[in-house]
Protein backbone atom coordinates (compact mmCIF):
# COMPACT_ATOMS: atom_id res chain seq x y z
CA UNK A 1 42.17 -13.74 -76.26
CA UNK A 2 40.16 -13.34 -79.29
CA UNK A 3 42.32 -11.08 -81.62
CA UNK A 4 42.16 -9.61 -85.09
CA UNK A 5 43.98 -11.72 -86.68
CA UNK A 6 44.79 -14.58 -84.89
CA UNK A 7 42.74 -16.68 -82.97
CA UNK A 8 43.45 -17.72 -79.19
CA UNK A 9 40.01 -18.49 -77.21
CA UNK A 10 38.22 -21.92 -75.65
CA UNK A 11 38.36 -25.11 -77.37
CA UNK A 12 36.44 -25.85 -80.32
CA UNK A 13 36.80 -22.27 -81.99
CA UNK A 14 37.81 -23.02 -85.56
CA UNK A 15 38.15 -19.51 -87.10
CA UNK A 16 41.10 -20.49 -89.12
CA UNK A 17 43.18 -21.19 -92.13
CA UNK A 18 44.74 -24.85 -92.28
CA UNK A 19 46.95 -26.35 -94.64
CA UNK A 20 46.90 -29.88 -94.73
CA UNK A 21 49.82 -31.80 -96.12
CA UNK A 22 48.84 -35.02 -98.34
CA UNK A 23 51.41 -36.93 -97.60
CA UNK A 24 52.47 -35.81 -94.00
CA UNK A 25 49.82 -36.38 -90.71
CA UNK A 26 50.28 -33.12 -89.57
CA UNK A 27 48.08 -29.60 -90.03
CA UNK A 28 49.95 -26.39 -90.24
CA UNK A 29 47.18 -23.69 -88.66
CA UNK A 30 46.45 -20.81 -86.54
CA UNK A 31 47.14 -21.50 -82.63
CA UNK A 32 43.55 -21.66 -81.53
CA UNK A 33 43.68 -22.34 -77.80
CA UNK A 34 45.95 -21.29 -74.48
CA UNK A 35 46.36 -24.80 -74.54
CA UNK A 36 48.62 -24.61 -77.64
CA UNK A 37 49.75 -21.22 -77.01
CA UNK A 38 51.59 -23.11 -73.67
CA UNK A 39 52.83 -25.73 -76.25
CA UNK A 40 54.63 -23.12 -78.12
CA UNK A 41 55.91 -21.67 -75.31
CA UNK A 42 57.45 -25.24 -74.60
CA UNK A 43 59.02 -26.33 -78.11
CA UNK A 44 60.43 -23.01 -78.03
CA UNK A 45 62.23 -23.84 -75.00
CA UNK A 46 63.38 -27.29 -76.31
CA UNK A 47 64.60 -26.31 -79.39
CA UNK A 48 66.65 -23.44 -78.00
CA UNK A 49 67.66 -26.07 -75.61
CA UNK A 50 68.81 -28.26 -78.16
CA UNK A 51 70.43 -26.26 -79.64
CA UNK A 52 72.69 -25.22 -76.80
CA UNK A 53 71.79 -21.48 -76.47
CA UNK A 54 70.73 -21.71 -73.29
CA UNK A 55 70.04 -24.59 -70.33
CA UNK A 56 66.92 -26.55 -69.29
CA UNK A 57 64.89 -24.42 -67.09
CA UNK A 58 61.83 -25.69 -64.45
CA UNK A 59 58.99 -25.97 -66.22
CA UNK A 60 60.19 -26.48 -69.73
CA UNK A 61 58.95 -23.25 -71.15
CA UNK A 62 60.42 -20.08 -72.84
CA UNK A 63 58.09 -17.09 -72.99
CA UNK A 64 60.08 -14.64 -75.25
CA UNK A 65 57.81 -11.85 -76.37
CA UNK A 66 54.97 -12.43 -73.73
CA UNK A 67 53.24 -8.78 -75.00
CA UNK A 68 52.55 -9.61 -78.76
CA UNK A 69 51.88 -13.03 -77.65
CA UNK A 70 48.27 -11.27 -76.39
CA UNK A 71 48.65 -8.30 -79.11
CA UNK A 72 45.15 -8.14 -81.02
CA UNK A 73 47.87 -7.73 -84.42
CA UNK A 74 49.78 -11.14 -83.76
CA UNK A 75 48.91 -14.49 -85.57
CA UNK A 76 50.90 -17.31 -84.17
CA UNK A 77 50.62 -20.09 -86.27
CA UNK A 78 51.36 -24.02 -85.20
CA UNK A 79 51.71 -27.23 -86.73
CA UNK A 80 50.20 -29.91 -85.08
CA UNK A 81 50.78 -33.56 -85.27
CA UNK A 82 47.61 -35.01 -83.60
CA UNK A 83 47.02 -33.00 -80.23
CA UNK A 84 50.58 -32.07 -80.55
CA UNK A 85 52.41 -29.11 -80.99
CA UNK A 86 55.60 -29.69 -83.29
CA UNK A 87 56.40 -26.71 -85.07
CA UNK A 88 55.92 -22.87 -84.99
CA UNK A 89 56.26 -19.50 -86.06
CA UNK A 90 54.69 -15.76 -85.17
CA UNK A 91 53.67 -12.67 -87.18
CA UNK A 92 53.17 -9.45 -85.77
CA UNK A 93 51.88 -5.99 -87.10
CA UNK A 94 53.42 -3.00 -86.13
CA UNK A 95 51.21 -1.09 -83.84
CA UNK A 96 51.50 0.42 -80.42
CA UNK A 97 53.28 -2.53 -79.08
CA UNK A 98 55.57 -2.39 -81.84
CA UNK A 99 57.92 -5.34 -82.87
CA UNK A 100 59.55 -7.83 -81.43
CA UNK A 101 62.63 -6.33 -83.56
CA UNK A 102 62.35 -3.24 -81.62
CA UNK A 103 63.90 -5.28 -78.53
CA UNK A 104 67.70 -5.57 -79.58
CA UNK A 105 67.19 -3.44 -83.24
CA UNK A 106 65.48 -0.45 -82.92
CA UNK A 107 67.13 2.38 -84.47
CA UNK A 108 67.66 -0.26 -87.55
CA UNK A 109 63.15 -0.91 -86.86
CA UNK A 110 62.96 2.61 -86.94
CA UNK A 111 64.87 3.55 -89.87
CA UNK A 112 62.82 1.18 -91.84
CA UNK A 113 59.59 3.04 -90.25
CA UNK A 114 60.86 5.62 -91.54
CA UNK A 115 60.83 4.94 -95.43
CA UNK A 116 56.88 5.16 -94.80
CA UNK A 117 56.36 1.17 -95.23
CA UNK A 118 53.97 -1.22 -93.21
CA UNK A 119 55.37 -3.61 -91.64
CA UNK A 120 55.59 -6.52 -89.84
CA UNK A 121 57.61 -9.01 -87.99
CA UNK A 122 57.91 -12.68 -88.27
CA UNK A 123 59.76 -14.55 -84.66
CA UNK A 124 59.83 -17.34 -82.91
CA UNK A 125 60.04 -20.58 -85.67
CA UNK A 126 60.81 -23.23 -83.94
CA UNK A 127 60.17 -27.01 -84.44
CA UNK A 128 60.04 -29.66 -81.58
CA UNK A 129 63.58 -31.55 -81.89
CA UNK A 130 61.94 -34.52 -80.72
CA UNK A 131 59.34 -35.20 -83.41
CA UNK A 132 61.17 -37.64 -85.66
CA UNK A 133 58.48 -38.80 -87.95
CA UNK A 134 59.11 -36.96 -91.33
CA UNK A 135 61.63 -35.01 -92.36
CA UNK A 136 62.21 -31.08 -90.31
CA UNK A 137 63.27 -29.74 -93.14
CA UNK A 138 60.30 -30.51 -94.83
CA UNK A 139 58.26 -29.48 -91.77
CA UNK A 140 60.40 -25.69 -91.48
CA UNK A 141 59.77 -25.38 -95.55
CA UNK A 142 55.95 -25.48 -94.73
CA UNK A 143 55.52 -23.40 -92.08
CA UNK A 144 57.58 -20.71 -93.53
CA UNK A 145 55.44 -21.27 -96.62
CA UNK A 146 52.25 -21.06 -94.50
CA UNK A 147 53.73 -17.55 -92.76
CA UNK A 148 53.72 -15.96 -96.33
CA UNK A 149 49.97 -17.15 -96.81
CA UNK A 150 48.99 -15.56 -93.63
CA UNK A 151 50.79 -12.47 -94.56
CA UNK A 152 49.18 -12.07 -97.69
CA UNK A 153 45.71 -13.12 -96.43
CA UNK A 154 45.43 -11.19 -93.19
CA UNK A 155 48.36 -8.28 -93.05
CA UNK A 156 48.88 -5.63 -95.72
CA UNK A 157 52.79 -5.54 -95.52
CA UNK A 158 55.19 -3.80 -97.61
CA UNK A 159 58.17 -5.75 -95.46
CA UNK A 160 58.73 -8.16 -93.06
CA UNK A 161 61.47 -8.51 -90.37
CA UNK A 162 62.84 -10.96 -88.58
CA UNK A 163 65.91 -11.82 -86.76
CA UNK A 164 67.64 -15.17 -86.95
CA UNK A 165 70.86 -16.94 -85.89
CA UNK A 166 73.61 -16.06 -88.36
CA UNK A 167 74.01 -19.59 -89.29
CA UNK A 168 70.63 -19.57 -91.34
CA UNK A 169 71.45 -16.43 -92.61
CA UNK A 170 72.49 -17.54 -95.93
CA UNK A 171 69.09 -19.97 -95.96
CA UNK A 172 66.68 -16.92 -96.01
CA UNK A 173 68.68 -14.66 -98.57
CA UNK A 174 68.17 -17.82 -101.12
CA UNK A 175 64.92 -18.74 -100.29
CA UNK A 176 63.31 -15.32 -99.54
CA UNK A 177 65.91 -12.83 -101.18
CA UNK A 178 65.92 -11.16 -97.41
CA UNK A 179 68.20 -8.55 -97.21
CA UNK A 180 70.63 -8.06 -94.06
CA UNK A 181 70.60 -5.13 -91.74
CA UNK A 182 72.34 -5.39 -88.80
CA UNK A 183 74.40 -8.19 -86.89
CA UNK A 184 74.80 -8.79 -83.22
CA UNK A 185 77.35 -11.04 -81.90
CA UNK A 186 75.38 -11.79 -78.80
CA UNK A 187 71.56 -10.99 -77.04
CA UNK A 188 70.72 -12.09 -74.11
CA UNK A 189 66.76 -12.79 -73.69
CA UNK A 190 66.35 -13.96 -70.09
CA UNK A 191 68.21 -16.97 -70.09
CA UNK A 192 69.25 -17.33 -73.60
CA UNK A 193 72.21 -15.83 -75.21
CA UNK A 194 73.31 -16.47 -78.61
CA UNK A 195 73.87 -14.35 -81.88
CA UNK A 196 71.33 -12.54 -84.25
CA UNK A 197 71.23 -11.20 -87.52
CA UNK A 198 68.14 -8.55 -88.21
CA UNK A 199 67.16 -9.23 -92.32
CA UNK A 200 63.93 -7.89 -94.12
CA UNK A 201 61.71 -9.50 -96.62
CA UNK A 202 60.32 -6.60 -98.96
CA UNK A 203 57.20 -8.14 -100.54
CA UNK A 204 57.94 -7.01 -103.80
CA UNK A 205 61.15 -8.43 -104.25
CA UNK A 206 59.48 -12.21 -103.30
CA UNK A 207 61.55 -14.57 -105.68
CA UNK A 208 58.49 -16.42 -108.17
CA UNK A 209 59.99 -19.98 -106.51
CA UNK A 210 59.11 -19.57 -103.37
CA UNK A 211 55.72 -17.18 -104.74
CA UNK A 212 54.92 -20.37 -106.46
CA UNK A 213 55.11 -22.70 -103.74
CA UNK A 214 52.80 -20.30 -101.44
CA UNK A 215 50.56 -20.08 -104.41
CA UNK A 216 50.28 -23.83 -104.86
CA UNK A 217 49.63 -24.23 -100.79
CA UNK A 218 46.94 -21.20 -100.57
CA UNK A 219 44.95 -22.59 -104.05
CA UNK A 220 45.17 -26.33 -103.04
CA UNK A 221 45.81 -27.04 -99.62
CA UNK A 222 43.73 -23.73 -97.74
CA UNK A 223 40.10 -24.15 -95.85
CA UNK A 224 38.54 -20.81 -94.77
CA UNK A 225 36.49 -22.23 -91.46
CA UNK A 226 34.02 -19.46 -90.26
CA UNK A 227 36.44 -16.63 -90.93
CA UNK A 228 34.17 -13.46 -88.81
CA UNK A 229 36.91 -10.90 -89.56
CA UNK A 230 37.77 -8.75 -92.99
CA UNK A 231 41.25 -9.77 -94.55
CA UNK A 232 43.27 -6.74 -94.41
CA UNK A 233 45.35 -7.48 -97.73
CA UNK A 234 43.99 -7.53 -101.56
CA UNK A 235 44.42 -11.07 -100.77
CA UNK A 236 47.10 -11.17 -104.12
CA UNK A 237 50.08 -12.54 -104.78
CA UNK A 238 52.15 -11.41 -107.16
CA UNK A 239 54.71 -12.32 -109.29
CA UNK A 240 57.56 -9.89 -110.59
CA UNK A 241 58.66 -10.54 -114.53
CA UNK A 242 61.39 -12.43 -114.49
């Protein structure tokens, strides 16, 4: 798959943004290969493992959204620690396929559709529970970082929605000032079954901290390699008064 926006074709195809931490030996980056698209598919069933929402299945892999996972609008980004997959997340644009919030929300999707903005979605973050060499918080504060980078480089959103377990919910209204819309006490996806909480981003109301930090990672830490396709965004961040 060679798609819009992200990248997923043979090895050795580079058409991506990277940040590279200075003090960490990991690369946060587009997925670039099936290889690492598999990989995903695995930490995502390990750390839904871990975390007791569902049990270990043959073959150590959790394919939750397999249609936007080959959606020409879908960037899936990874952080890799050598040849490794340890960390994860996914944005999609809505499009024909729709979003992946339009499995267990959609009248809530729709109703947003309806106010006239463009969106997108942001699923599946996920970090390998076995990678113990720095810090996962720090590793979870980059690639959500890193998602907001990719939205403003290659998506022109108004708002972003995602779904999380209620127990972050909290987390993302500080950090993000997401707002909540709906709450389920359980969805089952397959074999998982656990709560979910539906909350949107609207770009404008961004808090500058967290504007700044994606600022500071896009102007010092990103490498445009070969990029063949247009951004779709002004490519600007910006910050409200405050």
């Amino acid at each position: 798959m060679d798609s819009a926006y992200g990248v997923l074709g043979s090895e050795g195809d580079v058409r991506e943004w990277h940040y590279q931490p200075v003090d960490k030996n990991y690369v946060v980056r587009e997925a670039r290969t099936l290889r690492e698209l598999d990989q995903v598919h695995h930490i995502t069933h390990e750390s839904i493992v871990h975390a007791g929402y569902m049990d270990e299945v043959k073959g150590g892999r959790l394919i939750t959204y397999p249609h936007l996972d080959t959606s020409p609008l879908t960037s899936i980004l990874i952080a890799v620690d050598g040849d490794r997959v340890i960390g994860t997340n996914s944005l999609t644009a809505d499009g024909p396929l729709k979003l992946h919030t339009d499995c267990y929300f959609s009248d809530e999707t729709d109703a947003v559709r309806a106010e006239g903005r463009r969106l997108i979605s942001s699923f599946r973050i996920a970090t390998d529970p076995t990678w113990l060499t720095h810090s996962s918080s720090a590793l979870v504060m980059d690639i959500i970082c890193f998602t907001f980078v990719l939205a403003f480089e290659r998506f022109d959103f108004d708002t972003m929605l995602c779904t999380f377990n209620p127990k972050h919910e909290n987390l993302y209204r500080r950090l993000l000032a997401a707002r909540t819309l709906a709450h389920k006490e359980a969805i089952s996806h397959g074999q998982v079954s656990a709560g979910a909480v539906l909350m949107r981003i609207d770009r404008e109301s961004l808090p500058n901290r967290f504007l700044a930090q994606v600022q500071e990672m896009r102007a010092h830490y990103l490498a445009p390699a070969r990029r063949e396709t247009p951004a779709t965004s002004s490519n600007k961040i910006e910050m409200t008064p405050a």
